[in-house]
C-alpha atoms as a PDB file:
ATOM      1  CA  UNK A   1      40.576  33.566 -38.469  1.00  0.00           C
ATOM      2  CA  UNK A   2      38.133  30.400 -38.802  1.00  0.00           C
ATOM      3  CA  UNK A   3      36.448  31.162 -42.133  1.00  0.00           C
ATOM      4  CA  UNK A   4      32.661  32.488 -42.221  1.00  0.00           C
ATOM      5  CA  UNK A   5      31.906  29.228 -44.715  1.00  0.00           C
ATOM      6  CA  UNK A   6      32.852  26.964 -41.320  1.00  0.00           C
ATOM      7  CA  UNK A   7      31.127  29.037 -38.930  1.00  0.00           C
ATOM      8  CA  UNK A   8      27.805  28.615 -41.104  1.00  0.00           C
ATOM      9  CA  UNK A   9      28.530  24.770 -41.157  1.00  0.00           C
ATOM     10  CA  UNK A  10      28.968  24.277 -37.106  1.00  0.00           C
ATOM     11  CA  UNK A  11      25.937  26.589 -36.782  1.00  0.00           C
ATOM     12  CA  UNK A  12      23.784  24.489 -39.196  1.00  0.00           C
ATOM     13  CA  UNK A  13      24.666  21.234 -37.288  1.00  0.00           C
ATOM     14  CA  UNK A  14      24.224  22.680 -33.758  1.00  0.00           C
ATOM     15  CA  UNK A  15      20.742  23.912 -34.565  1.00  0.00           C
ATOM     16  CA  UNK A  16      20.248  20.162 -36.284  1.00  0.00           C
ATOM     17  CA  UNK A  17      21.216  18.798 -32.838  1.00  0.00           C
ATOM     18  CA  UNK A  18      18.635  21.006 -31.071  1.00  0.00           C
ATOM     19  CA  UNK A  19      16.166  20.123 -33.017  1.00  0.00           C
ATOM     20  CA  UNK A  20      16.626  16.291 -32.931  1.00  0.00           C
ATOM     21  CA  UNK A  21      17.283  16.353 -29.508  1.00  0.00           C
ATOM     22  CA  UNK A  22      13.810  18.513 -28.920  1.00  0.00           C
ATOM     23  CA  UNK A  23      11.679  16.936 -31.358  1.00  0.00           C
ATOM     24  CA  UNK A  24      10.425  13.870 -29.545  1.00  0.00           C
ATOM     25  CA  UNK A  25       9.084  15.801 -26.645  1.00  0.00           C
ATOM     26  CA  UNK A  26       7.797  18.425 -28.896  1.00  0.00           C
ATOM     27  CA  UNK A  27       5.997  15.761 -30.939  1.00  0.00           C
ATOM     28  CA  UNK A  28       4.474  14.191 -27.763  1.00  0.00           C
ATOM     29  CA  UNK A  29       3.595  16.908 -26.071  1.00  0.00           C
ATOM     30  CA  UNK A  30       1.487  18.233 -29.176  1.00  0.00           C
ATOM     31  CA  UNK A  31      -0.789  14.602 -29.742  1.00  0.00           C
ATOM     32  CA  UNK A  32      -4.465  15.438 -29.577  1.00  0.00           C
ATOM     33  CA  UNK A  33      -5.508  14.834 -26.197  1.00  0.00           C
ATOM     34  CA  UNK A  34      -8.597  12.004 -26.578  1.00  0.00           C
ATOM     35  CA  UNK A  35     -10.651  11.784 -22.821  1.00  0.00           C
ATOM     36  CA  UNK A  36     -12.008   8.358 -22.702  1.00  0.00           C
ATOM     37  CA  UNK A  37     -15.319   7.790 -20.495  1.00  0.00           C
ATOM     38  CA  UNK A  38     -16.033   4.762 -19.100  1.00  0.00           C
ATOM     39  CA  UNK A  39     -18.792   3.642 -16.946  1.00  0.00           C
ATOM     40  CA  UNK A  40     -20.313   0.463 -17.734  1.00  0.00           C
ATOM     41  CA  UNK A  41     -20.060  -3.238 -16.510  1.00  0.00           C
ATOM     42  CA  UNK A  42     -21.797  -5.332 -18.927  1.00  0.00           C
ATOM     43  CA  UNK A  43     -18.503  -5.357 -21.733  1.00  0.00           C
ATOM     44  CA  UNK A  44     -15.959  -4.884 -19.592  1.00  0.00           C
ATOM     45  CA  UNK A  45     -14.648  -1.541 -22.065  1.00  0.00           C
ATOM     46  CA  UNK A  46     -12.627  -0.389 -19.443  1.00  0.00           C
ATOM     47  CA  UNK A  47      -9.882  -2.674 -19.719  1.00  0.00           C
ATOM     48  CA  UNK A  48     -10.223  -3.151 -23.741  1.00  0.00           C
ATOM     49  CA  UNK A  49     -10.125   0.432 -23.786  1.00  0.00           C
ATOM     50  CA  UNK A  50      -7.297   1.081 -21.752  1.00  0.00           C
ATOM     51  CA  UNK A  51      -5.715  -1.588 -24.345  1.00  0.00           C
ATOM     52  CA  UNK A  52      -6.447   0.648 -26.970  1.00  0.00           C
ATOM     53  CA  UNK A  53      -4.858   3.437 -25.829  1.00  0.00           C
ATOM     54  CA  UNK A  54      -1.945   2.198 -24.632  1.00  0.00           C
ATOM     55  CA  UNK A  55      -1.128   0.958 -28.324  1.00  0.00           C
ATOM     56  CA  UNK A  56      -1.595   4.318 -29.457  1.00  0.00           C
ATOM     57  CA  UNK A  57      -0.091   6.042 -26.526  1.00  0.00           C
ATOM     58  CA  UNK A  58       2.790   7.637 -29.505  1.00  0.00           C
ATOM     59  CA  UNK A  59       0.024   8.948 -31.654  1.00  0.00           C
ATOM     60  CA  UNK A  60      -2.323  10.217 -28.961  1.00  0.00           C
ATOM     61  CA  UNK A  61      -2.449  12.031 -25.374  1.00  0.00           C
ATOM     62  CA  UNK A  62      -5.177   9.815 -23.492  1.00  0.00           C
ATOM     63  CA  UNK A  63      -7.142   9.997 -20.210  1.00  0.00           C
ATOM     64  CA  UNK A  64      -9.235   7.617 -19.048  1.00  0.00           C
ATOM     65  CA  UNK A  65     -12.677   9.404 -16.909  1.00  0.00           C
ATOM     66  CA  UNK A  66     -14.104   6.449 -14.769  1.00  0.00           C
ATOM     67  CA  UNK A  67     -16.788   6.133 -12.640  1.00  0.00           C
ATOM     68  CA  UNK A  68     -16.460   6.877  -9.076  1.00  0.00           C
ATOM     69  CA  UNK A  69     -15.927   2.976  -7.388  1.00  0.00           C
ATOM     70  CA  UNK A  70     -18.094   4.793  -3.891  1.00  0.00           C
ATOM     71  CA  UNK A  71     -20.673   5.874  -6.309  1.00  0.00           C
ATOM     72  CA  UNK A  72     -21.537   4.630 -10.104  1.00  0.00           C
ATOM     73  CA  UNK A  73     -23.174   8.184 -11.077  1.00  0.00           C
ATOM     74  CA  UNK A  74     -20.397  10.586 -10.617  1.00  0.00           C
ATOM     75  CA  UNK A  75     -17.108  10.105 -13.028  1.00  0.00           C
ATOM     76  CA  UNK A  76     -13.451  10.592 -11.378  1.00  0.00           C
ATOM     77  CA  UNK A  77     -11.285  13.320 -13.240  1.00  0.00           C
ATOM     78  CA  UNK A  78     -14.471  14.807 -15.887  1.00  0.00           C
ATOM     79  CA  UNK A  79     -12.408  18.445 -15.762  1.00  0.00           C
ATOM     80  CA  UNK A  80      -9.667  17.135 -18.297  1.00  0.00           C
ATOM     81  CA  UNK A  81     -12.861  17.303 -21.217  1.00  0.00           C
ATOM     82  CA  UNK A  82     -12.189  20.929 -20.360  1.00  0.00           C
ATOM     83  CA  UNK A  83      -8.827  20.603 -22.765  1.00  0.00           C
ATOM     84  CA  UNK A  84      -9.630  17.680 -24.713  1.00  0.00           C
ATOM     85  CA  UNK A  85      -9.312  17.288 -28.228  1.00  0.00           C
ATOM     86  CA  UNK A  86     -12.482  14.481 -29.044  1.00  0.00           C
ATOM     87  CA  UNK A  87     -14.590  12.604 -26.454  1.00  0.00           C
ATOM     88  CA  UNK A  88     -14.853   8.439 -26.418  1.00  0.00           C
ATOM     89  CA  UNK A  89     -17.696   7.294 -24.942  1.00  0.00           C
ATOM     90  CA  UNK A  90     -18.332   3.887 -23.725  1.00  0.00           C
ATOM     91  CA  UNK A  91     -21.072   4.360 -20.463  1.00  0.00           C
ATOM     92  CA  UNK A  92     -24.071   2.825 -20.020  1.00  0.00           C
ATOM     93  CA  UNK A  93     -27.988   4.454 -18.234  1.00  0.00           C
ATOM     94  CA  UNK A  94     -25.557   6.429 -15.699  1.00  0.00           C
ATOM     95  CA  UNK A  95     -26.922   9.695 -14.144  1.00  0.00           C
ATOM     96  CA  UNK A  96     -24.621  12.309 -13.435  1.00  0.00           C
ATOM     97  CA  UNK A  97     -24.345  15.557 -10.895  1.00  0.00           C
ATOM     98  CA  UNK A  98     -26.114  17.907 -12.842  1.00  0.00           C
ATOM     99  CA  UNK A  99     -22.321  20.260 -12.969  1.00  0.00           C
ATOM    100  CA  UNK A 100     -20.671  16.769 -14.511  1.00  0.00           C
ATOM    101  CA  UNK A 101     -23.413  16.686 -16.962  1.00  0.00           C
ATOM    102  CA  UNK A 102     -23.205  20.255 -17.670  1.00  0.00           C
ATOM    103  CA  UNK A 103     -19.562  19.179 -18.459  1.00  0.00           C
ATOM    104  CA  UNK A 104     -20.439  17.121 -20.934  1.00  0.00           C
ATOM    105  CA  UNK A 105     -22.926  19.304 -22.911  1.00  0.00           C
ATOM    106  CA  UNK A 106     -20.617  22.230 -23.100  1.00  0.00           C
ATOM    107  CA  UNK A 107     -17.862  20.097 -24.817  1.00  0.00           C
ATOM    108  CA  UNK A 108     -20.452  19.141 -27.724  1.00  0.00           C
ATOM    109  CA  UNK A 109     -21.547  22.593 -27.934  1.00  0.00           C
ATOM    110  CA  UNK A 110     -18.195  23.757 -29.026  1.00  0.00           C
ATOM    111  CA  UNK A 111     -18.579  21.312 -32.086  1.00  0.00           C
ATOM    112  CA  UNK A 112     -15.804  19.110 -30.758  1.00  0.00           C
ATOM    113  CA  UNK A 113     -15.593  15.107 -32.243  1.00  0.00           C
ATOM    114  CA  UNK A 114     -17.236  12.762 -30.319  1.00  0.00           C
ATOM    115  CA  UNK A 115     -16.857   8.942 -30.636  1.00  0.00           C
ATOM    116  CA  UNK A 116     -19.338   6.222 -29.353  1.00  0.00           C
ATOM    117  CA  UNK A 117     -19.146   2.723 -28.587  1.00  0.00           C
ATOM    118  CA  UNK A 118     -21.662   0.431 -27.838  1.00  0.00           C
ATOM    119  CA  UNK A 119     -23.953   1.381 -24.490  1.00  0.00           C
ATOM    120  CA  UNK A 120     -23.000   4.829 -25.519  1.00  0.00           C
ATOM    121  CA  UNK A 121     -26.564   5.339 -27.001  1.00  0.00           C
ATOM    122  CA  UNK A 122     -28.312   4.977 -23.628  1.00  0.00           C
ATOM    123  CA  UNK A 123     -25.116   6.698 -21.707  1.00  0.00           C
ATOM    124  CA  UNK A 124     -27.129   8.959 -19.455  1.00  0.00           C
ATOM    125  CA  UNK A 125     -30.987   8.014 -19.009  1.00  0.00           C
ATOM    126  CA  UNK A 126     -32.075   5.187 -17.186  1.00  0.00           C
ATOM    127  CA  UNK A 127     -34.834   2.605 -18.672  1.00  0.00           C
ATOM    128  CA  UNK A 128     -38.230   4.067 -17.899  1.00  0.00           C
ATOM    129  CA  UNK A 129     -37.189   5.787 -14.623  1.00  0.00           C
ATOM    130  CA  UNK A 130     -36.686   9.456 -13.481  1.00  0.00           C
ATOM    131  CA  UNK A 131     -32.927  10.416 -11.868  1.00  0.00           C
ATOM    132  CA  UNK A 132     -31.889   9.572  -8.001  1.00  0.00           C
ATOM    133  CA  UNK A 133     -32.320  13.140  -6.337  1.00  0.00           C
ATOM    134  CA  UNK A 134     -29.070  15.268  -7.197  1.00  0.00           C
ATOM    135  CA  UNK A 135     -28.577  13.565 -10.492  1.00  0.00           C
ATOM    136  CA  UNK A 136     -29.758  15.079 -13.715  1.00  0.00           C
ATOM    137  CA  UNK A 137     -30.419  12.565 -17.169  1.00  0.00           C
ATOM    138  CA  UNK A 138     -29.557  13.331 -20.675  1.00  0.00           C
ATOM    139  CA  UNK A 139     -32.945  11.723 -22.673  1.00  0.00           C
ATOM    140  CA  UNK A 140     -32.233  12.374 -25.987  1.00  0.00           C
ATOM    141  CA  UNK A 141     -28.308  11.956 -25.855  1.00  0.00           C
ATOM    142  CA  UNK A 142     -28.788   9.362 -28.506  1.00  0.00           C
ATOM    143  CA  UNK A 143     -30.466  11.401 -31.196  1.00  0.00           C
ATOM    144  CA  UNK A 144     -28.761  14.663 -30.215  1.00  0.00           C
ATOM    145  CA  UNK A 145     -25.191  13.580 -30.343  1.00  0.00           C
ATOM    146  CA  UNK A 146     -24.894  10.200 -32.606  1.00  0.00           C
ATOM    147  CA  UNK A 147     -27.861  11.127 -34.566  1.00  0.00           C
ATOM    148  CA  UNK A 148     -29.248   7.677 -33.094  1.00  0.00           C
ATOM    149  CA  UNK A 149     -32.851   5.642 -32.167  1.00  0.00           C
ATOM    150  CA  UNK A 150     -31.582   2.977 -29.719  1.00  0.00           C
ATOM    151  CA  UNK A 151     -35.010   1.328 -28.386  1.00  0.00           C
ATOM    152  CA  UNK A 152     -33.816  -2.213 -27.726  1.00  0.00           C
ATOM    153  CA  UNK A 153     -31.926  -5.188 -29.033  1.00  0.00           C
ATOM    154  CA  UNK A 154     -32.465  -9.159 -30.532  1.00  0.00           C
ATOM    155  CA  UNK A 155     -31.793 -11.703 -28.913  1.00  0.00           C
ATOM    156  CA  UNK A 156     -28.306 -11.930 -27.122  1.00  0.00           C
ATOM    157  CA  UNK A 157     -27.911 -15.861 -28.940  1.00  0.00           C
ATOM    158  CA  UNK A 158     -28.448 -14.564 -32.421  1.00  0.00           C
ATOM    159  CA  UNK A 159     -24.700 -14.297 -34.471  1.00  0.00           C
ATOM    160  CA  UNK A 160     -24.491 -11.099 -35.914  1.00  0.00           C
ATOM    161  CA  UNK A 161     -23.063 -10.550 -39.609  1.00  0.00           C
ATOM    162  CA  UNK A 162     -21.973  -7.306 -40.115  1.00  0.00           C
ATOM    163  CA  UNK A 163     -22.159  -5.694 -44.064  1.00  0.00           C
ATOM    164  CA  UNK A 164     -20.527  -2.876 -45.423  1.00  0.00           C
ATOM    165  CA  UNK A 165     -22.455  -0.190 -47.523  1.00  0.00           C
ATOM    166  CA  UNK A 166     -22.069   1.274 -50.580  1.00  0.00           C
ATOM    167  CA  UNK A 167     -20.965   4.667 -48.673  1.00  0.00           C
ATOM    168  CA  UNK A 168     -18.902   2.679 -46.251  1.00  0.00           C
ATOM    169  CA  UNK A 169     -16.954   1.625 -48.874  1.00  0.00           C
ATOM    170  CA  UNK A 170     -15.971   4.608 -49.780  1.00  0.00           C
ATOM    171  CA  UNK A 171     -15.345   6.773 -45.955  1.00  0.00           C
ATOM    172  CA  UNK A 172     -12.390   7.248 -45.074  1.00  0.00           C
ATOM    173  CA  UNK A 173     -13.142   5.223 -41.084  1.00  0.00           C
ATOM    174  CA  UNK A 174     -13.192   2.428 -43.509  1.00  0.00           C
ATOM    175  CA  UNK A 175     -10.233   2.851 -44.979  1.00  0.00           C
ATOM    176  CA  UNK A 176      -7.506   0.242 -44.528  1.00  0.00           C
ATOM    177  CA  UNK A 177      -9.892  -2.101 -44.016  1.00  0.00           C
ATOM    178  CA  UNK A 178     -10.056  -5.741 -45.978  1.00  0.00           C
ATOM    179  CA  UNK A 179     -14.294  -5.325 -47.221  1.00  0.00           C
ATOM    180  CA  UNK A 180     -13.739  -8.705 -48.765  1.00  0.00           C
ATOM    181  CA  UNK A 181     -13.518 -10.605 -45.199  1.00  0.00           C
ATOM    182  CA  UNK A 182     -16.408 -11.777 -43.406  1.00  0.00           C
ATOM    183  CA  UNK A 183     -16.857 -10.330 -40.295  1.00  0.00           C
ATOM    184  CA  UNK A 184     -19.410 -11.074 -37.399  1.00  0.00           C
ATOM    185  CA  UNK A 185     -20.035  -9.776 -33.628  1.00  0.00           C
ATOM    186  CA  UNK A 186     -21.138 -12.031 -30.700  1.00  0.00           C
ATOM    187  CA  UNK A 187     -22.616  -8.827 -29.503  1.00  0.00           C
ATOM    188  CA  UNK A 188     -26.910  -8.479 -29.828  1.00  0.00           C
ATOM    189  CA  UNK A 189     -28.013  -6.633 -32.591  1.00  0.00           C
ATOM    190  CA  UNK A 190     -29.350  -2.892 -31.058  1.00  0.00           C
ATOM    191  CA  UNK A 191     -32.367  -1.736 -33.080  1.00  0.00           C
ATOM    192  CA  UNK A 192     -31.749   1.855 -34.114  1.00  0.00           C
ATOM    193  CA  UNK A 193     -33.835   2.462 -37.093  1.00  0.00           C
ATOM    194  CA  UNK A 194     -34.789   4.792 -38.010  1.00  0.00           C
ATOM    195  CA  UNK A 195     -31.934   7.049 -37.843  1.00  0.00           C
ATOM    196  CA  UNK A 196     -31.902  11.128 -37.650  1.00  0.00           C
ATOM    197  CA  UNK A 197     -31.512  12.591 -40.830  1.00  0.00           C
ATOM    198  CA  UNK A 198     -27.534  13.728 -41.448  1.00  0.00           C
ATOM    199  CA  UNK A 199     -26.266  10.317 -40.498  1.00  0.00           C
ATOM    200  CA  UNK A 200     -24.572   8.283 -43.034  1.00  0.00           C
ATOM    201  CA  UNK A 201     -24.586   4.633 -42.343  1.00  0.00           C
ATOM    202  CA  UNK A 202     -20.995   2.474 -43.127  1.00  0.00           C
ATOM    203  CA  UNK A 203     -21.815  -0.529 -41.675  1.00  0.00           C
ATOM    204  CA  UNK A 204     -25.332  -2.596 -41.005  1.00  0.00           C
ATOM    205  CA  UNK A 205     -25.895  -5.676 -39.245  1.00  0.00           C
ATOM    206  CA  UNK A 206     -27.858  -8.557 -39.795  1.00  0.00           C
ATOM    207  CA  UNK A 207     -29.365 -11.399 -37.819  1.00  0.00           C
ATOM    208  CA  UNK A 208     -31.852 -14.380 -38.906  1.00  0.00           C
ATOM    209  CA  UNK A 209     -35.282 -13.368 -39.272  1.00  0.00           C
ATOM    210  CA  UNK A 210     -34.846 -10.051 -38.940  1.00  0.00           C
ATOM    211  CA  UNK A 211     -34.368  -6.619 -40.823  1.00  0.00           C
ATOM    212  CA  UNK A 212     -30.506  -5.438 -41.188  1.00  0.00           C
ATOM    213  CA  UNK A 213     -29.760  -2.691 -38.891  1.00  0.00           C
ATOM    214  CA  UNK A 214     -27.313   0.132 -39.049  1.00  0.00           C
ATOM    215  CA  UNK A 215     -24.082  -0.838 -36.626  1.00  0.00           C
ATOM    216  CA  UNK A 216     -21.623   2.011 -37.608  1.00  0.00           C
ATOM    217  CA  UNK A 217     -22.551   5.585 -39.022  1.00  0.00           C
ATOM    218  CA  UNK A 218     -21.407   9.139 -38.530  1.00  0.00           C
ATOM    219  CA  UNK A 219     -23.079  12.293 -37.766  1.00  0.00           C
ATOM    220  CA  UNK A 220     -23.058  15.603 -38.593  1.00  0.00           C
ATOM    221  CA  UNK A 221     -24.565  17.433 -35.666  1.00  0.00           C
ATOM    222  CA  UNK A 222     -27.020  20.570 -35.334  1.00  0.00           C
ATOM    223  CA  UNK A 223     -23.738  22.011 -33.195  1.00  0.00           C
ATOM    224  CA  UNK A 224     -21.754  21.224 -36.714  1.00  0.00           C
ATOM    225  CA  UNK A 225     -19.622  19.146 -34.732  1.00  0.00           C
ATOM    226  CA  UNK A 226     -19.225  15.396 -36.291  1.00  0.00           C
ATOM    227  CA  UNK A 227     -19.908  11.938 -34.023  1.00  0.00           C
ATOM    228  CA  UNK A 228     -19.133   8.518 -35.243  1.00  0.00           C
ATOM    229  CA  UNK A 229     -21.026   5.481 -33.334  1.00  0.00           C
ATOM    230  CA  UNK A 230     -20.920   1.437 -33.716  1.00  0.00           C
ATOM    231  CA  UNK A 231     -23.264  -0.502 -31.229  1.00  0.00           C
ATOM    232  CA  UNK A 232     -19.750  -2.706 -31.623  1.00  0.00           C
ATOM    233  CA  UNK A 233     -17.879  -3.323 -28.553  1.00  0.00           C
ATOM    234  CA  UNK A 234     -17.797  -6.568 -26.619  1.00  0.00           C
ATOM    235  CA  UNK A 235     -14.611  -7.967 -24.929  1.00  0.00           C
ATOM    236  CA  UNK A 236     -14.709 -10.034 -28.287  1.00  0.00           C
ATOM    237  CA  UNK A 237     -15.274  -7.306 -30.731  1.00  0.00           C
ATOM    238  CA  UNK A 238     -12.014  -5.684 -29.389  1.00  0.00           C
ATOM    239  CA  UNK A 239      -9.817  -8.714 -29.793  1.00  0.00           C
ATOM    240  CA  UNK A 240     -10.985  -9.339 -33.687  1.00  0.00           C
ATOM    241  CA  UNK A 241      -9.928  -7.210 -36.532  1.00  0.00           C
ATOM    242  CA  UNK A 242     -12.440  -4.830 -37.453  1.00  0.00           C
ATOM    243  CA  UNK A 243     -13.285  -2.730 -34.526  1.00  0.00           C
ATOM    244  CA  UNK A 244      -9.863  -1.249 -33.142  1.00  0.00           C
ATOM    245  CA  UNK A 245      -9.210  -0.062 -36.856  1.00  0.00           C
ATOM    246  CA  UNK A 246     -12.781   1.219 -36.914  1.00  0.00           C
ATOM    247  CA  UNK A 247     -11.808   3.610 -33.941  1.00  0.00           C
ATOM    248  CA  UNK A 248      -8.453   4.182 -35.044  1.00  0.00           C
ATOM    249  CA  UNK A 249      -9.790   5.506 -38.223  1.00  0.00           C
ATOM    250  CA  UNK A 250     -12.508   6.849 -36.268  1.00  0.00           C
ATOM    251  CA  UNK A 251     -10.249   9.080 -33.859  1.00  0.00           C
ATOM    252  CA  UNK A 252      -8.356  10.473 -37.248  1.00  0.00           C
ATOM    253  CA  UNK A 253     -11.356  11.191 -39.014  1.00  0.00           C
ATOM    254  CA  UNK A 254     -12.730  12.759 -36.086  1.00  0.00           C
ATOM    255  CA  UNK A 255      -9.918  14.918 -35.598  1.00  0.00           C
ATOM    256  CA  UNK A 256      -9.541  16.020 -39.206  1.00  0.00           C
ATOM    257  CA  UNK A 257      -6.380  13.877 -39.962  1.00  0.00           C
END
């Protein structure tokens, strides 16, 4: 008669088996799923995007939402926002079918995390025009979502230096991250200020002969959902230190981590 003591033993390690057998599919199939949309040309953010998640493809469940190659104002595979976890944004003065849009706006409503890069502030209005027939704008995207006031930017030969603040030194997005370096962006400054109230700005920029500007802040928004946006994001801001930990730390903030 095998003895109970054994029986407990080989039961212990055949459960242990199970479990390290099951645990890396259980692990990936429960990363927070981040959709990504991209629709600009100017930065080229789809492929330094599609860089960023493939380094983080362990941590994270992404899809990419591109624009439609046959026609710039409708985005390829929008339904996955419909189980997403946060929103990326990186799309610039794009006008959507008003059911895409609609898309959108119920995502934010739920009080879901949304990150923006860059363009982001002028995603879905064009520049003193009204929508192609069909298409429906977002106008105040920018103030609604980021908490934002992009109106324009300096000049595209003026080096920005970008300055921590006294509450970016202390946010977690910041975390991690060596203050003490000097960092700069070959990116135009945007001009944003001033910003909605609830924002809290980590990060300003600065170029010569002007007034500093904020660069990266967060939002809390009416929805109660929180936003983080940097006007970062050129093919040159991606390959230097600072802004793929500011969206790493970005993504876990966002997501409560």
């Amino acid at each position: 008669m095998v003895p109970v003591r054994l029986l407990w033993l080989v039961l212990v390690l055949f459960i242990q088996h199970g479990k390290a057998n099951e645990s890396p599919n259980a692990e990936l199939s429960n990363r927070p799923h981040v959709v990504v949309l991209v629709a600009e040309r100017e930065y080229e953010t789809q492929q330094s995007l599609k860089r960023f998640s493939e380094d983080r493809e362990e941590a994270y469940r992404f899809t990419v939402v591109a624009a439609d190659p046959n026609d710039r104002n409708r985005l390829i595979g929008l339904d996955s926002l419909q189980n997403a976890d946060l929103m990326l944004v990186s799309v610039r003065r794009r006008t959507l079918p008003a059911e895409q849009l609609a898309l959108i706006r119920d995502f934010i409503s739920q009080g879901k995390p949304v990150v923006g890069i860059r363009t982001a502030s002028h995603a879905f209005s064009l520049r003193n025009k009204k929508p192609p027939e069909g298409r429906t704008d977002w106008q105040d995207f920018d103030q609604v979502v980021f908490g934002g006031n992009y109106t324009n930017h300096y000049g595209n030969d003026l080096q920005v230096k970008l300055i921590f603040t006294d509450t970016g030194s202390k946010h977690p997005i910041v975390k991690g991250i060596d203050e003490n370096r000097k960092y700069f962006s070959s990116g135009s400054l945007y001009r944003v200020s001033p910003l909605m109230q609830g924002t809290k700005v980590l990060m300003r920029g600065q170029v010569k002969g002007h007034p500093a500007e904020p660069i990266a802040w967060t939002y809390r928004r009416a929805d109660g959902g929180k936003s983080f946006y940097t006007s970062l994001g050129t093919t040159d801001d991606f390959q230097g230190l600072l802004l793929p930990e500011l969206l790493e730390n970005a993504l876990l903030w966002g997501l409560g981590k």
